[in-house]
Each structure stands twice: as structure tokens, then as C-alpha cells.
C-alpha atoms as a PDB file:
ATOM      1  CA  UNK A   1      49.873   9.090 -34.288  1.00  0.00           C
ATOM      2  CA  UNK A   2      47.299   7.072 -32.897  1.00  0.00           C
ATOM      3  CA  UNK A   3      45.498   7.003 -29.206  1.00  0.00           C
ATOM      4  CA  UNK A   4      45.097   3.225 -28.561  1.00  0.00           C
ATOM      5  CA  UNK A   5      42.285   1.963 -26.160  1.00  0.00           C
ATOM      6  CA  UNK A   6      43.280  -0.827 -23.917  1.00  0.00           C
ATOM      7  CA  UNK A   7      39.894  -2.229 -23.167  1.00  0.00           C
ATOM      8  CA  UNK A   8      38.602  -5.734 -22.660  1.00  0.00           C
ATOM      9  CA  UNK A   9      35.020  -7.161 -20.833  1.00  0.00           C
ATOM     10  CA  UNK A  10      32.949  -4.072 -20.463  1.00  0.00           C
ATOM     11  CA  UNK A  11      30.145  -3.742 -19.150  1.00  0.00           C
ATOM     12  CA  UNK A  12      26.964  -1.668 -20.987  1.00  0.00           C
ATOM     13  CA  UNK A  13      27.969   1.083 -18.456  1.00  0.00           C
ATOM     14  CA  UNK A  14      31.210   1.421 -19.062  1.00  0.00           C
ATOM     15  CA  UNK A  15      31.136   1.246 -22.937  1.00  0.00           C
ATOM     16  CA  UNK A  16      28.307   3.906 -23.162  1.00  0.00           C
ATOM     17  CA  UNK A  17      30.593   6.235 -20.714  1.00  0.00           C
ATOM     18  CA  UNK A  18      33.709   5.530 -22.739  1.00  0.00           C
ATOM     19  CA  UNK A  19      32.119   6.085 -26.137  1.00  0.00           C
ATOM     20  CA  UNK A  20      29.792   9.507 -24.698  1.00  0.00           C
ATOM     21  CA  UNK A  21      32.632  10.972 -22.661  1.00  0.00           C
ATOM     22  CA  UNK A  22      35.952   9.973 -23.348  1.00  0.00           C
ATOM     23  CA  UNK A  23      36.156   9.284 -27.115  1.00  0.00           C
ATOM     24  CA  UNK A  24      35.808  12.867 -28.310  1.00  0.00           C
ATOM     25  CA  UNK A  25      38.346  13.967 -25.332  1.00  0.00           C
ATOM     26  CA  UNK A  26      40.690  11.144 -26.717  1.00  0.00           C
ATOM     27  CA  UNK A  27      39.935  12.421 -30.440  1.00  0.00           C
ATOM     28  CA  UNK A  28      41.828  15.789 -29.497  1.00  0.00           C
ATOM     29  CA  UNK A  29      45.009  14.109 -29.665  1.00  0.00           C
ATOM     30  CA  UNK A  30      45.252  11.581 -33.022  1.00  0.00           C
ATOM     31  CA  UNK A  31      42.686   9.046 -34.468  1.00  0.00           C
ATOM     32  CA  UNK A  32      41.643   6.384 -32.333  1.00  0.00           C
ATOM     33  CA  UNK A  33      42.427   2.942 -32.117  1.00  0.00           C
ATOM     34  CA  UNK A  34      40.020   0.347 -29.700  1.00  0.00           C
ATOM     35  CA  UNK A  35      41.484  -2.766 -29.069  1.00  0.00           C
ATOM     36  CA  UNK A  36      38.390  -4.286 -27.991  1.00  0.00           C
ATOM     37  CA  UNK A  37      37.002  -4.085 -31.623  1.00  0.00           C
ATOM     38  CA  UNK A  38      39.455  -5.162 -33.886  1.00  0.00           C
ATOM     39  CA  UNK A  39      38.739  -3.730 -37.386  1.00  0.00           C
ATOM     40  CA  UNK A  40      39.473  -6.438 -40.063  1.00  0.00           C
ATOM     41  CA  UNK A  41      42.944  -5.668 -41.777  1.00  0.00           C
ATOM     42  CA  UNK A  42      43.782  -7.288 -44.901  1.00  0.00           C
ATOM     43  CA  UNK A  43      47.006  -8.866 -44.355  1.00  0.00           C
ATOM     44  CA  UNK A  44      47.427  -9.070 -40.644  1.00  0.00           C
ATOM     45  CA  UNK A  45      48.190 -12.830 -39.474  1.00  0.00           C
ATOM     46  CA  UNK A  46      49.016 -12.163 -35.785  1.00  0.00           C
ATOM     47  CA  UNK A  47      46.630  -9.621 -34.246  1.00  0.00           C
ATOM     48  CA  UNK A  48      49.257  -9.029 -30.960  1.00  0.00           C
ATOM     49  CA  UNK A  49      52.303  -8.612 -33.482  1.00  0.00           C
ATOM     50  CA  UNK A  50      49.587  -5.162 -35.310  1.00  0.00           C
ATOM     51  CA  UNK A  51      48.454  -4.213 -31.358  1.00  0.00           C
ATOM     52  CA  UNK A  52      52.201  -4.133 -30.641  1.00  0.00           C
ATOM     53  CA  UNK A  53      53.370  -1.861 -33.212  1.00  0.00           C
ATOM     54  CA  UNK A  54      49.889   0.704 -33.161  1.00  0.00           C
ATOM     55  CA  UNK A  55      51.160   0.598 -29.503  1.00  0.00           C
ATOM     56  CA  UNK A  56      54.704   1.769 -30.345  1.00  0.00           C
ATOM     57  CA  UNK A  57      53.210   4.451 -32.594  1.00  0.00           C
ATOM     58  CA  UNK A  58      50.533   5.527 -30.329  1.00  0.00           C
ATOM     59  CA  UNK A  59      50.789   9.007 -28.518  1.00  0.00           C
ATOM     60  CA  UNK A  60      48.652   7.946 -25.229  1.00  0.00           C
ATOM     61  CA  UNK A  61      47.771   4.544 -24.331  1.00  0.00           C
ATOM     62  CA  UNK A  62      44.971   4.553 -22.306  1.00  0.00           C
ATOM     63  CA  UNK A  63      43.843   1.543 -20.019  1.00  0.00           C
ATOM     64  CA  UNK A  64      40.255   1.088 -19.037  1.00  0.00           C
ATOM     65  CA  UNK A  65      39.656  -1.882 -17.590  1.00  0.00           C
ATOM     66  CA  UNK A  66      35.893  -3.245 -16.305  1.00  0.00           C
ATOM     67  CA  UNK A  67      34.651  -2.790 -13.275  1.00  0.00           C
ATOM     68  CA  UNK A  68      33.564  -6.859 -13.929  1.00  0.00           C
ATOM     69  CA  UNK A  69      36.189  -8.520 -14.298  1.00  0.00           C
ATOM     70  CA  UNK A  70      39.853  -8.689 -13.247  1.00  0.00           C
ATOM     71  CA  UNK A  71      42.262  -6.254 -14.851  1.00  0.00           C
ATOM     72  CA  UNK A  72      44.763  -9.324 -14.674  1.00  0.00           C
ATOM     73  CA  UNK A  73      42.414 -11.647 -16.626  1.00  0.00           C
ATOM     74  CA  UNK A  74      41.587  -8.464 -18.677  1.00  0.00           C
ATOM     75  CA  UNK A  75      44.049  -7.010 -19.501  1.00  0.00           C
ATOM     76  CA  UNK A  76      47.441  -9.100 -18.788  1.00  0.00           C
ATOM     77  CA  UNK A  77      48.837  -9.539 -21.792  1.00  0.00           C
ATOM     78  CA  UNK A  78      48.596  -5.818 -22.626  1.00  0.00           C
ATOM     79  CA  UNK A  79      50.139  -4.732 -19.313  1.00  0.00           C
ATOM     80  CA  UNK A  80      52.864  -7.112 -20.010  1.00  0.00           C
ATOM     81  CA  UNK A  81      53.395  -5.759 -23.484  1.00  0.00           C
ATOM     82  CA  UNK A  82      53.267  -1.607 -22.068  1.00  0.00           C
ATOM     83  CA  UNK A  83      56.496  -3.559 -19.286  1.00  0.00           C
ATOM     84  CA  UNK A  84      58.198  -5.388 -21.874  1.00  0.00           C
ATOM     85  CA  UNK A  85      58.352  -2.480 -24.591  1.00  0.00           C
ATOM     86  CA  UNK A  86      58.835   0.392 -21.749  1.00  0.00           C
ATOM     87  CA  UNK A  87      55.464   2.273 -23.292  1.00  0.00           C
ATOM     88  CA  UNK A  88      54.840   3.638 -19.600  1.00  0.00           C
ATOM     89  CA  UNK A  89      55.160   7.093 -20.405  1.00  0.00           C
ATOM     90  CA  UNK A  90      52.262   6.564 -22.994  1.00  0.00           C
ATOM     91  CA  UNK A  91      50.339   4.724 -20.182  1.00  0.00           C
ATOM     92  CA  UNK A  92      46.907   6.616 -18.559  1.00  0.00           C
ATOM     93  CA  UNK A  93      44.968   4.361 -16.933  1.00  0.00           C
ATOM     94  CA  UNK A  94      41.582   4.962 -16.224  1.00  0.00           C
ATOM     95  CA  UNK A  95      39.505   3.451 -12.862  1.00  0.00           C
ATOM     96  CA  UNK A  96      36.385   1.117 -13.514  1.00  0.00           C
ATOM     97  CA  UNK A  97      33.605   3.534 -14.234  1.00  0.00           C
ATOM     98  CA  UNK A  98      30.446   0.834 -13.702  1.00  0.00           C
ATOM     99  CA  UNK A  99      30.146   1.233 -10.188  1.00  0.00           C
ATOM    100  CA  UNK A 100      27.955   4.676 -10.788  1.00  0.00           C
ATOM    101  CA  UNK A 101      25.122   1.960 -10.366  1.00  0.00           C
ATOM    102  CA  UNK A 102      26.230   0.640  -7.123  1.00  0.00           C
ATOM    103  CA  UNK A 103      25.618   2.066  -3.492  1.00  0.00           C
ATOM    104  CA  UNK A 104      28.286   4.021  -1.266  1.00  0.00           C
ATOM    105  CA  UNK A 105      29.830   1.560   0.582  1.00  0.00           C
ATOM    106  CA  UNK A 106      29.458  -1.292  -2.600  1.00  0.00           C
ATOM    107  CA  UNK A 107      31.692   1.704  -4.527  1.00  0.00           C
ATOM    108  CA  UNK A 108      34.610   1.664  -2.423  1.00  0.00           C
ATOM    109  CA  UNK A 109      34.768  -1.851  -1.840  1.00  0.00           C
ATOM    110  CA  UNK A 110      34.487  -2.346  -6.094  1.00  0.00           C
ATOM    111  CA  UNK A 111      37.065   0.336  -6.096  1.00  0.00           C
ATOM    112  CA  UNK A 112      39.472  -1.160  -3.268  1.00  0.00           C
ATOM    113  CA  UNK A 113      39.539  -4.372  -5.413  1.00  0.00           C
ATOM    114  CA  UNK A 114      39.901  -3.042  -8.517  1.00  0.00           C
ATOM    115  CA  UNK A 115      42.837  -1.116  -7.249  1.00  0.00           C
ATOM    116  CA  UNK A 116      44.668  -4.097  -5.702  1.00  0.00           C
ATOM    117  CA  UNK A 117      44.534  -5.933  -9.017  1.00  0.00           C
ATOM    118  CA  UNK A 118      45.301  -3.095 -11.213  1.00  0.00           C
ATOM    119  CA  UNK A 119      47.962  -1.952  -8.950  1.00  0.00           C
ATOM    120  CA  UNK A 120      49.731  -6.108  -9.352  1.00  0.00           C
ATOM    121  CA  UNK A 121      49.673  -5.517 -12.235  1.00  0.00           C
ATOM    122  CA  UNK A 122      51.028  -1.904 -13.105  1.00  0.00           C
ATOM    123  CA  UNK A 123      54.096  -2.665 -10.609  1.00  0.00           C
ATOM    124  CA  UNK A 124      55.891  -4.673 -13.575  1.00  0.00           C
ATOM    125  CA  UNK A 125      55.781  -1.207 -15.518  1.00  0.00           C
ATOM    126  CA  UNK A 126      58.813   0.621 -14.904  1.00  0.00           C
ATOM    127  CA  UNK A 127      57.785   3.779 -12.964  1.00  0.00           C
ATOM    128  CA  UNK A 128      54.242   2.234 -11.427  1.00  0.00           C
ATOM    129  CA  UNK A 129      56.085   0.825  -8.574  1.00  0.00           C
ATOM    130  CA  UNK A 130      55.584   2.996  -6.257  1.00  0.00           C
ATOM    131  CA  UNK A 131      52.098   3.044  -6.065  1.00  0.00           C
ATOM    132  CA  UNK A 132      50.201   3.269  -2.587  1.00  0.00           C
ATOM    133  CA  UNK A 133      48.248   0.274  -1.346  1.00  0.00           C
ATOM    134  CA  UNK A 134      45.256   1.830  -1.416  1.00  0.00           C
ATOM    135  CA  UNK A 135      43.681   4.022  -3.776  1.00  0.00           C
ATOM    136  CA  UNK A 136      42.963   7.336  -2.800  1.00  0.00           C
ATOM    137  CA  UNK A 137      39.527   8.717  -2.031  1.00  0.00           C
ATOM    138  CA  UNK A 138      38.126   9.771  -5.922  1.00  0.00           C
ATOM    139  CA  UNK A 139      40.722   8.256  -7.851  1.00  0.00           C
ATOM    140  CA  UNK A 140      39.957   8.533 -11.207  1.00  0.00           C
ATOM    141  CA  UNK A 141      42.888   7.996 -13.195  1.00  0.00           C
ATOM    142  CA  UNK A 142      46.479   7.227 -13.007  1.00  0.00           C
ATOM    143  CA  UNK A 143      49.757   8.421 -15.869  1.00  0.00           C
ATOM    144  CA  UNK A 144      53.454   9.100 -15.606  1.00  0.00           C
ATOM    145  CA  UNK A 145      55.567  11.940 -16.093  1.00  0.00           C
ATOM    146  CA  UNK A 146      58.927  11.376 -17.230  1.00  0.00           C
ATOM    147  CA  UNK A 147      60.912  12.815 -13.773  1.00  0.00           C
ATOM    148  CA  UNK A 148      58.711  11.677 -10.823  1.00  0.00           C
ATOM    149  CA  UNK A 149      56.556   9.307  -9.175  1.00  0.00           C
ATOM    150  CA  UNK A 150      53.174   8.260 -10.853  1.00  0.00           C
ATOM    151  CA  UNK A 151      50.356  11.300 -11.131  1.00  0.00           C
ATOM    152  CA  UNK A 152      47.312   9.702  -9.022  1.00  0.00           C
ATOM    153  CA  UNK A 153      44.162  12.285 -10.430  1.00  0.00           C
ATOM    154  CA  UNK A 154      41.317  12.475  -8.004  1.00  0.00           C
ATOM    155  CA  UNK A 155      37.874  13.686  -8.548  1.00  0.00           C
ATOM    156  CA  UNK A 156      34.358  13.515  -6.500  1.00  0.00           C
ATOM    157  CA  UNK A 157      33.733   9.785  -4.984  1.00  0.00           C
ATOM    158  CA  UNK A 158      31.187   9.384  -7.984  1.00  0.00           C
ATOM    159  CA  UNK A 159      33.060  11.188 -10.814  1.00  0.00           C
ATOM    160  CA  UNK A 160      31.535  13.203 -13.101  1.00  0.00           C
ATOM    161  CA  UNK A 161      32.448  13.223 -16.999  1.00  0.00           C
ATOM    162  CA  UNK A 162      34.209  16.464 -17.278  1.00  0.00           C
ATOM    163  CA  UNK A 163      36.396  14.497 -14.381  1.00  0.00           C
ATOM    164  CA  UNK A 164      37.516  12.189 -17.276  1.00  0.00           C
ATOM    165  CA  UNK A 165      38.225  14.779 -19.347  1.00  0.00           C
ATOM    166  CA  UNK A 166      40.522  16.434 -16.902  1.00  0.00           C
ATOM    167  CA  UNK A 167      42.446  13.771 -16.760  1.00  0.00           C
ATOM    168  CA  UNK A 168      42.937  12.933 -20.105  1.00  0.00           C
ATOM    169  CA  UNK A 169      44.053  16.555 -20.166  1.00  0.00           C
ATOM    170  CA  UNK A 170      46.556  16.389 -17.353  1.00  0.00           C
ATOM    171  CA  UNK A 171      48.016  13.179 -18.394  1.00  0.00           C
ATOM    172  CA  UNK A 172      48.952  14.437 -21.841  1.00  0.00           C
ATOM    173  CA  UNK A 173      50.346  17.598 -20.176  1.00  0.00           C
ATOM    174  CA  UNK A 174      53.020  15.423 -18.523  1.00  0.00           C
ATOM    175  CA  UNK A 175      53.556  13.744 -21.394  1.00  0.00           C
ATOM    176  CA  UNK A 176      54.605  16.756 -23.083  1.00  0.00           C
ATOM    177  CA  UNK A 177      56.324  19.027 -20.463  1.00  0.00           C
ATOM    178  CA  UNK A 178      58.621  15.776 -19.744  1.00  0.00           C
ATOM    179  CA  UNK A 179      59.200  15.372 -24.128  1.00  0.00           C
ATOM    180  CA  UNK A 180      57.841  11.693 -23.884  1.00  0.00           C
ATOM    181  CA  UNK A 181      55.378  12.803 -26.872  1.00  0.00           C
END
């Protein structure tokens, strides 16, 4: 079963992150599948109808939008196919990582945006209600477990890779102790 990458408008930074940090901690789980480079696939007329059904099959989803742009421009169809087909408890989604560039104060500002737009957007997913306002100091990541609230991971203000990789770790732990794998 794959790991599908939700992933649309990155940035240099946040490709070379994704692909240096995060693809061999994604690799521990199943094969993976970026959305943001289609491979061609002999036979496939509607590219949404294959995303759909690697997303049904998929053991994690994991949502990384840009820093850049809007996760609702982004990313909105794929949030409102994880709603519609109640793929939630597959769901990690991972803060903007291109603000290591920026200053202090530019960081939490990027961050408080992209957390008000992301968070829009995650309440139509059954179980991302409840999310607070604002993100947390150090939020890296957010995932579901299958009996509680969502699992907000926090790290250092400027995260650091093996950050990332704790998360990915924790989020498939709740997958698993709550049998949504």
C-alpha cells in the first residue's frame, strides 16, 4: 500500500526538504506516490478518478502544502476529496517548511497565515474540527487518531529534519494503535 504525497506549488525550498528529509522517512512505510508529478499511465483518462483510488489504497496521506501559495488554491480539491471519502485517519499534514529563509518575526506571521487557511480548510474533514485558532508555537505537523481530538506535533520554532521524521513516526503510531492501518 502506497504513501501518497499531497503536494502542489512548491517552492525550491520546500521540494529539496521534502525529497532530502522526508522521502526516505515516508519510504519506511510502502512505495511512494507524489501527486505533484504525475507519472504517465497508459490507460488513465481522468487523472482525479487514479488520485482517488491510490488515495483509498494509500496507508498515510500526507499533505504538504507551500509556504507560497494558499493551501485552499493548493490543495482544495484534495482536501475535499480526504472530506468526501472520510480518508482522515490517513491524513498527516505537514506545515510550510520555506520559511527557514525568512526572519523571526516574518516566520510566525508566514506560519499564522498558513495556519488560518489550512485550518478552513481541514474543518470539512471529519475529526479536524476542533482545531485551535492559532497554531501552536513549533507546530510542525498535524494527524488523527481514531478516539480523540487531532495530534498537533510541535518541534523548535525553526524545525530541524529529524523533527519531520518524528512526526511521520508519531502519526503512523496512531494510525496503528487506533487499527485505522
Amino acid at each position: 500500500r502506497p504513501v501518497v504525497l499531497l503536494r502542489a506549488g512548491q517552492g525550491d525550498d520546500d521540494v529539496a526538504f521534502l525529497d532530502d528529509t522526508l522521502r526516505p522517512a515516508l519510504l519506511r512505510f510502502g512505495p511512494l506516490i507524489d501527486s505533484s508529478k504525475p507519472a504517465p499511465a497508459f490507460g488513465v483518462v481522468d487523472p482525479r478518478a487514479e488520485l482517488s483510488r491510490q488515495m483509498d489504497q494509500a496507508v498515510m496521506l500526507v499533505l504538504a502544502p507551500s509556504a507560497v501559495i494558499s493551501a485552499g488554491d493548493d490543495l482544495g480539491w484534495e482536501i475535499e476529496a480526504i472530506a468526501r471519502r472520510r480518508l482522515g485517519h490517513k491524513l498527516m499534514v505537514l506545515m510550510p517548511t520555506a520559511e527557514r529563509a525568512a526572519e523571526a518575526r516574518q516566520v510566525d506571521v508566514m506560519r499564522q497565515q498558513s495556519w488560518a487557511d489550512l485550518r478552513g480548510k481541514l474543518a470539512t474533514i471529519t475529526g479536524f474540527e476542533g482545531l485551535p485558532e492559532v497554531a501552536p508555537e513549533g507546530l510542525i505537523a498535524v494527524h488523527l487518531t481514531g478516539n480523540g481530538p487531532p495530534v498537533l506535533v510541535t518541534g523548535h520554532k525553526r524545525a530541524r529534519p529529524e523533527e519531520y521524521e518524528r512526526a511521520v513516526d508519531a502519526a503512523i503510531y496512531g494510525m496503528k494503535c487506533h487499527r485505522k492501518w
